[in-house]
Protein backbone atom coordinates (compact mmCIF):
# COMPACT_ATOMS: atom_id res chain seq x y z
CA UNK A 1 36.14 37.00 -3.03
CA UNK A 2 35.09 32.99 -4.12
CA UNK A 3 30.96 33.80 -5.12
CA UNK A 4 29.21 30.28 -4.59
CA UNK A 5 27.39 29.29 -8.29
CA UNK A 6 24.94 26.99 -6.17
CA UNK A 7 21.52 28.20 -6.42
CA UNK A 8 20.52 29.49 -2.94
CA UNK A 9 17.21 27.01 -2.55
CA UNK A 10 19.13 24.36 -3.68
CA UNK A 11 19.62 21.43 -0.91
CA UNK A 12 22.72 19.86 -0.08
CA UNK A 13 23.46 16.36 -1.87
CA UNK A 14 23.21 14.61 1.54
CA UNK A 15 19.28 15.76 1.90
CA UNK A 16 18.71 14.61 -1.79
CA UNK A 17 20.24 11.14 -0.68
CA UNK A 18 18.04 10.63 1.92
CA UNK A 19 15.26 11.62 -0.11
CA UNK A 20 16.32 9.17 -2.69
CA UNK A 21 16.32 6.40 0.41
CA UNK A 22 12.97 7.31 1.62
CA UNK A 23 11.38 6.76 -2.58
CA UNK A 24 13.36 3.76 -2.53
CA UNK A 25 11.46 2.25 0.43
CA UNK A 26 8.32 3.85 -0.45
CA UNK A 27 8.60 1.96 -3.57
CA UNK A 28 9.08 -1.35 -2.18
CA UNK A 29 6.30 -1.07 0.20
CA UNK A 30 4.24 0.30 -2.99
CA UNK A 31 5.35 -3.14 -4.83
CA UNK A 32 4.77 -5.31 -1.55
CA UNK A 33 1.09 -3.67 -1.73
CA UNK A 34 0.25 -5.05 -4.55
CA UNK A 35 1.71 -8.15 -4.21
CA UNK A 36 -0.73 -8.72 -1.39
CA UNK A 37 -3.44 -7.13 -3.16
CA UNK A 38 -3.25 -9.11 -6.14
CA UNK A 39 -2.24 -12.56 -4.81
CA UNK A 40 -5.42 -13.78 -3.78
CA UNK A 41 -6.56 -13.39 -7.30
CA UNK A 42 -4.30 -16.24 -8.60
CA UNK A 43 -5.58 -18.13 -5.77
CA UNK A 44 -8.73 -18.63 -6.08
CA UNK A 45 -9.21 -22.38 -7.17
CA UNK A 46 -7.61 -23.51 -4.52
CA UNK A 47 -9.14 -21.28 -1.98
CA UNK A 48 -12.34 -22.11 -3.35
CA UNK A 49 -11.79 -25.88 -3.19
CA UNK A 50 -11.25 -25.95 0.34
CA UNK A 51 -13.61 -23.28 1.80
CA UNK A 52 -16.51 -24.27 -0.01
CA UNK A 53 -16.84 -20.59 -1.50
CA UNK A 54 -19.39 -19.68 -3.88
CA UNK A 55 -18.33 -17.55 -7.20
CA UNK A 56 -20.14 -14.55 -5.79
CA UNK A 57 -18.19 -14.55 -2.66
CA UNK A 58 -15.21 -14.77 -4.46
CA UNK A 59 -16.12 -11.92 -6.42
CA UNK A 60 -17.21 -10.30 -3.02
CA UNK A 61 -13.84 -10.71 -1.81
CA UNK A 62 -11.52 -9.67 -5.10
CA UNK A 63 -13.89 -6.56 -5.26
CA UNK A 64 -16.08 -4.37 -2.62
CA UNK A 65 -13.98 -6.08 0.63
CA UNK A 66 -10.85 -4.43 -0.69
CA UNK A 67 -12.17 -2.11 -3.11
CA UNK A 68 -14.72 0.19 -1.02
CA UNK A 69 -12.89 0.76 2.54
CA UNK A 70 -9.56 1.23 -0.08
CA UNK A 71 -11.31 4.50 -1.75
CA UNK A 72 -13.18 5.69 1.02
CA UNK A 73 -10.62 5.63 3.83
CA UNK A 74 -8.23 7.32 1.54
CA UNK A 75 -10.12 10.41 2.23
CA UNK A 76 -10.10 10.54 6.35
CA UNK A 77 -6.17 9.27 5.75
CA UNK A 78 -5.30 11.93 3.53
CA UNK A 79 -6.78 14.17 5.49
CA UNK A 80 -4.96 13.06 8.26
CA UNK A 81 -1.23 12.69 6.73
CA UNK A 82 -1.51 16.69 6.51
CA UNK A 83 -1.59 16.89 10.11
CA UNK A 84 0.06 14.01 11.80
CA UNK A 85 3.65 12.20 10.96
CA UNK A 86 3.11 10.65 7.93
CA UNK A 87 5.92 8.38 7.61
CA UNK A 88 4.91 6.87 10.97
CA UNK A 89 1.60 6.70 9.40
CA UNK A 90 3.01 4.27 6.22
CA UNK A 91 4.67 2.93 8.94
CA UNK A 92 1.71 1.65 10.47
CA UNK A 93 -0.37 0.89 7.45
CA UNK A 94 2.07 -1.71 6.07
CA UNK A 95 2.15 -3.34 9.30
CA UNK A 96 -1.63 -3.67 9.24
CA UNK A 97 -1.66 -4.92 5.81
CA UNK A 98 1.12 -7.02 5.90
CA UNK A 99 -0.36 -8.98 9.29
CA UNK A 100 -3.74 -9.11 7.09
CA UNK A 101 -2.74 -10.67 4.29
CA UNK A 102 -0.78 -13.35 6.55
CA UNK A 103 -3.84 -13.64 8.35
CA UNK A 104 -5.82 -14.25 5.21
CA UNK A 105 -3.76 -17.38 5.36
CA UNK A 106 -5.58 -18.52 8.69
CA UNK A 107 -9.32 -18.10 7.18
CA UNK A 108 -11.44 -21.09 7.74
CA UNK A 109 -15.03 -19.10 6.27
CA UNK A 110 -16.00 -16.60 3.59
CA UNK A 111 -16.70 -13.90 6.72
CA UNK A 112 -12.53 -14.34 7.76
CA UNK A 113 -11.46 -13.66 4.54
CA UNK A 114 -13.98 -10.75 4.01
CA UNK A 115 -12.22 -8.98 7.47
CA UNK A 116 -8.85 -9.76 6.15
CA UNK A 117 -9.36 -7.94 2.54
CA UNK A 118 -10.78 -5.29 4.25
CA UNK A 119 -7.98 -4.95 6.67
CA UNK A 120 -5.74 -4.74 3.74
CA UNK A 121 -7.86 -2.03 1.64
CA UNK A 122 -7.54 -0.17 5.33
CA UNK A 123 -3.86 -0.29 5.48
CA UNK A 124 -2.94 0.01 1.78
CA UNK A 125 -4.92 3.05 1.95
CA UNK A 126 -2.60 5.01 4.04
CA UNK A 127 0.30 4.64 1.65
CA UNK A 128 0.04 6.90 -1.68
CA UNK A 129 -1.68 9.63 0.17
CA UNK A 130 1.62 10.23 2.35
CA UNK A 131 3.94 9.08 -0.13
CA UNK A 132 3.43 12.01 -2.74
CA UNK A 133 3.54 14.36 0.41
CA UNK A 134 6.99 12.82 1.46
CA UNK A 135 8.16 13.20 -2.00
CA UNK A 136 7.05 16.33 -2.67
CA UNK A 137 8.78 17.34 0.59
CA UNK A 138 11.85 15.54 0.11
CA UNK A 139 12.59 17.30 -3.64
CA UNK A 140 12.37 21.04 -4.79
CA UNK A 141 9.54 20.79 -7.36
CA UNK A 142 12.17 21.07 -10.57
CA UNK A 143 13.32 17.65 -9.42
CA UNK A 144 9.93 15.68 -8.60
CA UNK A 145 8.69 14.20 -11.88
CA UNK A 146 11.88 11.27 -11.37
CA UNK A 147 11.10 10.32 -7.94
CA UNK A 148 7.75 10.47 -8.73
CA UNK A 149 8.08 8.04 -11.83
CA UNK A 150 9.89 5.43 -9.73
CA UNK A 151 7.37 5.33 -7.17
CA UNK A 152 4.27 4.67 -9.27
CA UNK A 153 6.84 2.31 -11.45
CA UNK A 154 5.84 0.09 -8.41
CA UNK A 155 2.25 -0.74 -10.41
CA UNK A 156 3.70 -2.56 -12.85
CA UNK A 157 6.61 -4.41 -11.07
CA UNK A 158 4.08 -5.48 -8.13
CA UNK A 159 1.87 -6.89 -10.89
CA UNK A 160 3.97 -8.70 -12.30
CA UNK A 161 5.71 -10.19 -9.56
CA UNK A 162 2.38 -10.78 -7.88
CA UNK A 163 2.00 -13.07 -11.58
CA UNK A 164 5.57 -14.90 -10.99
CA UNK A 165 4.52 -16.03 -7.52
CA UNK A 166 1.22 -17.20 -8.47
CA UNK A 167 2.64 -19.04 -10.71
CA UNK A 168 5.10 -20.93 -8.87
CA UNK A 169 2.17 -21.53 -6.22
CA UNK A 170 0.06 -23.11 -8.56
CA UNK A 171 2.97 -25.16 -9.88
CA UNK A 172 3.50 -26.18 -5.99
CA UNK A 173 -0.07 -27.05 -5.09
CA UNK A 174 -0.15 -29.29 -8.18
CA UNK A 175 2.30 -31.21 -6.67
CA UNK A 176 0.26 -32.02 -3.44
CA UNK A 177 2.91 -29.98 -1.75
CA UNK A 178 2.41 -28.82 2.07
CA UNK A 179 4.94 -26.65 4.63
CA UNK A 180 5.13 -26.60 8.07
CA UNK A 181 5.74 -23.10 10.23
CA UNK A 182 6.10 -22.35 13.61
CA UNK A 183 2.74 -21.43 15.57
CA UNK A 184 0.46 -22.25 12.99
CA UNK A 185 1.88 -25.86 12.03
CA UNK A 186 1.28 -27.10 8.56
CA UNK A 187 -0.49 -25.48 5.72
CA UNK A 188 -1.29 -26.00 2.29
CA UNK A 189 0.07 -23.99 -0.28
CA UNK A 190 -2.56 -21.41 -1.02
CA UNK A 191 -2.33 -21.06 3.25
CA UNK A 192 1.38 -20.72 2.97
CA UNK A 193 1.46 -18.38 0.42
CA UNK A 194 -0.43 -15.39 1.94
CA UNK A 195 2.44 -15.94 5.16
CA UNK A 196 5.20 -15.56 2.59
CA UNK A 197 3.62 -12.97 0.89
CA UNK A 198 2.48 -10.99 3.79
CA UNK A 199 5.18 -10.97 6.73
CA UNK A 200 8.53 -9.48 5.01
CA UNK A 201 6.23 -6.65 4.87
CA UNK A 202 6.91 -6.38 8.70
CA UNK A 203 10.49 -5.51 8.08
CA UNK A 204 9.53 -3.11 5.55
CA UNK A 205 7.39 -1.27 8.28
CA UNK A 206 9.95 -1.59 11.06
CA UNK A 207 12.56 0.42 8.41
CA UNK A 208 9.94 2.84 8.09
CA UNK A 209 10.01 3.51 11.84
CA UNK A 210 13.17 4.57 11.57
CA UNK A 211 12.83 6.86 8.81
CA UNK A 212 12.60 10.98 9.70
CA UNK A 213 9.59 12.80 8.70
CA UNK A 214 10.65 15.02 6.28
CA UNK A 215 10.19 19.26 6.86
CA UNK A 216 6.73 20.46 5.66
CA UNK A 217 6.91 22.75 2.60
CA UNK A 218 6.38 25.86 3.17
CA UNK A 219 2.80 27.09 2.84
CA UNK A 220 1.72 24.24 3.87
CA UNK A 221 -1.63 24.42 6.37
CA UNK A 222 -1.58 21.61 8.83
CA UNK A 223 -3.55 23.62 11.75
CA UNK A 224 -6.68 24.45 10.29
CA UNK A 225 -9.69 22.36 9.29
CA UNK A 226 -11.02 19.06 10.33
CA UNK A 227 -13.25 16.12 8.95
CA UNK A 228 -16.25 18.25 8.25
CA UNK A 229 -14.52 20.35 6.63
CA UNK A 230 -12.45 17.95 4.37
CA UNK A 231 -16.04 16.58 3.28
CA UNK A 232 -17.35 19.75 2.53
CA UNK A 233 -14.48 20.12 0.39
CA UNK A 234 -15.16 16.77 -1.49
CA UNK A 235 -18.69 17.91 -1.41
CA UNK A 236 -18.31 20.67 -3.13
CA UNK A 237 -16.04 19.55 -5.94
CA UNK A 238 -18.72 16.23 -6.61
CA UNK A 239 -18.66 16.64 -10.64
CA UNK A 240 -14.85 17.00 -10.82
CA UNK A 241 -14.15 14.39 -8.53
CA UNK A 242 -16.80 11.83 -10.14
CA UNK A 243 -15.60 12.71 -13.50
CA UNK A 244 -11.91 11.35 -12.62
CA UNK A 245 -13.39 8.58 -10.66
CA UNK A 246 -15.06 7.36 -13.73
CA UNK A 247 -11.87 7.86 -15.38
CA UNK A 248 -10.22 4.88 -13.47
CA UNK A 249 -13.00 3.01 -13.47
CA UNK A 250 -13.86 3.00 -16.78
């Protein structure tokens, strides 16, 4: 009699694939994200040439307009990835980002740029939340740590190509360069930009839709609780939570 040498709670190579598709996407739409959250940054001369803004509302915009709704709606989102589909939640939150920062493109004030940032913060916050839940879910736990490594790779590649872009940008506007698109006509560069930037990011949310939401692990609550309770939860681990706040922020 042929004994099988697999482990029992292993999962076939065809699941591990597909979980290795789903961190591959997840990855580019963590890289998109901060490509859109970082390209305003290396636009601000420009931006602030032909709005009229002030320094402060520049700082207004690169900080508390993304910043805040980014780190508060991550709790109500996480919160809701454990009980709703969370890969049609990404799904949805790089569609709302992505037609944000193209929208950015169209401000014409300080207050249109404001909604814009915090439309991305919004939609950016629904991604890390469900993406260590998919991952976790996708991989037994002895084979997590390399998914999870490529994922948050994404920081540093977004960064930088966030800096490559900006750079060519600046290198275009300096030329007294302009582009024409359907719809919206022509733009300047800084205008054009935040349409390049921000509209593959539709694709990437269309793929998305076509993922499978991966099985729950086992254990897993997703009946019980609701919004109080989540910020009772918060509430009662205050010092902990402040403590690794100040972490980052420090």
């Amino acid at each position: 009699m042929n004994h099988s040498t697999a482990a029992p709670n292993t999962p076939p190579a065809s699941s591990l694939a597909y979980g290795w598709l789903t961190v591959g996407l997840l990855t580019i739409a963590y890289v998109f994200s901060f490509v859109d959250r970082y390209v305003l940054g290396l636009l601000i001369e420009p931006i602030k040439a032909d709005l009229g803004l002030t320094d402060t509302q520049i700082g207004l915009l690169l900080g508390p307009a993304f910043a805040i709704f980014y780190a508060t709606m991550g709790l109500p989102l996480g919160w809701l990835a454990d009980k709703k589909n969370r890969v049609r939640i990404v799904a949805i939150g790089i569609a709302v980002w992505s037609v944000a920062t193209a929208a950015s493109g169209l401000a014409r004030n300080f207050t249109h740029l404001f909604i814009a940032r915090m439309s991305i913060g919004v939609g950016e916050a629904t991604l890390s939340p469900c993406a260590m839940s998919i991952i976790s879910d996708s991989f037994p736990p002895e084979k997590r740590s390399r998914p999870i490594a490529v994922y948050t790779m994404a920081l540093s590649v977004g960064a930088g190509f966030a800096s490559l872009l900006g750079a060519g940008v600046l290198t275009w506007a300096k030329s007294g360069g302009s582009i024409t698109m359907p719809v919206v006509g022509e733009l300047m560069p800084w205008q054009a930009t935040f349409f390049i930037v921000g509209l593959p990011g539709l694709v990437v949310s269309a793929l998305f839709f076509l993922l499978r939401e991966p099985a729950r692990s086992a254990g897993v609550n997703t009946m019980g609780g609701n919004l109080s309770d989540m910020l009772r939860h918060v509430r009662q681990r205050g010092g902990s939570m402040a403590a690794l706040s100040a972490y980052f922020v420090l």
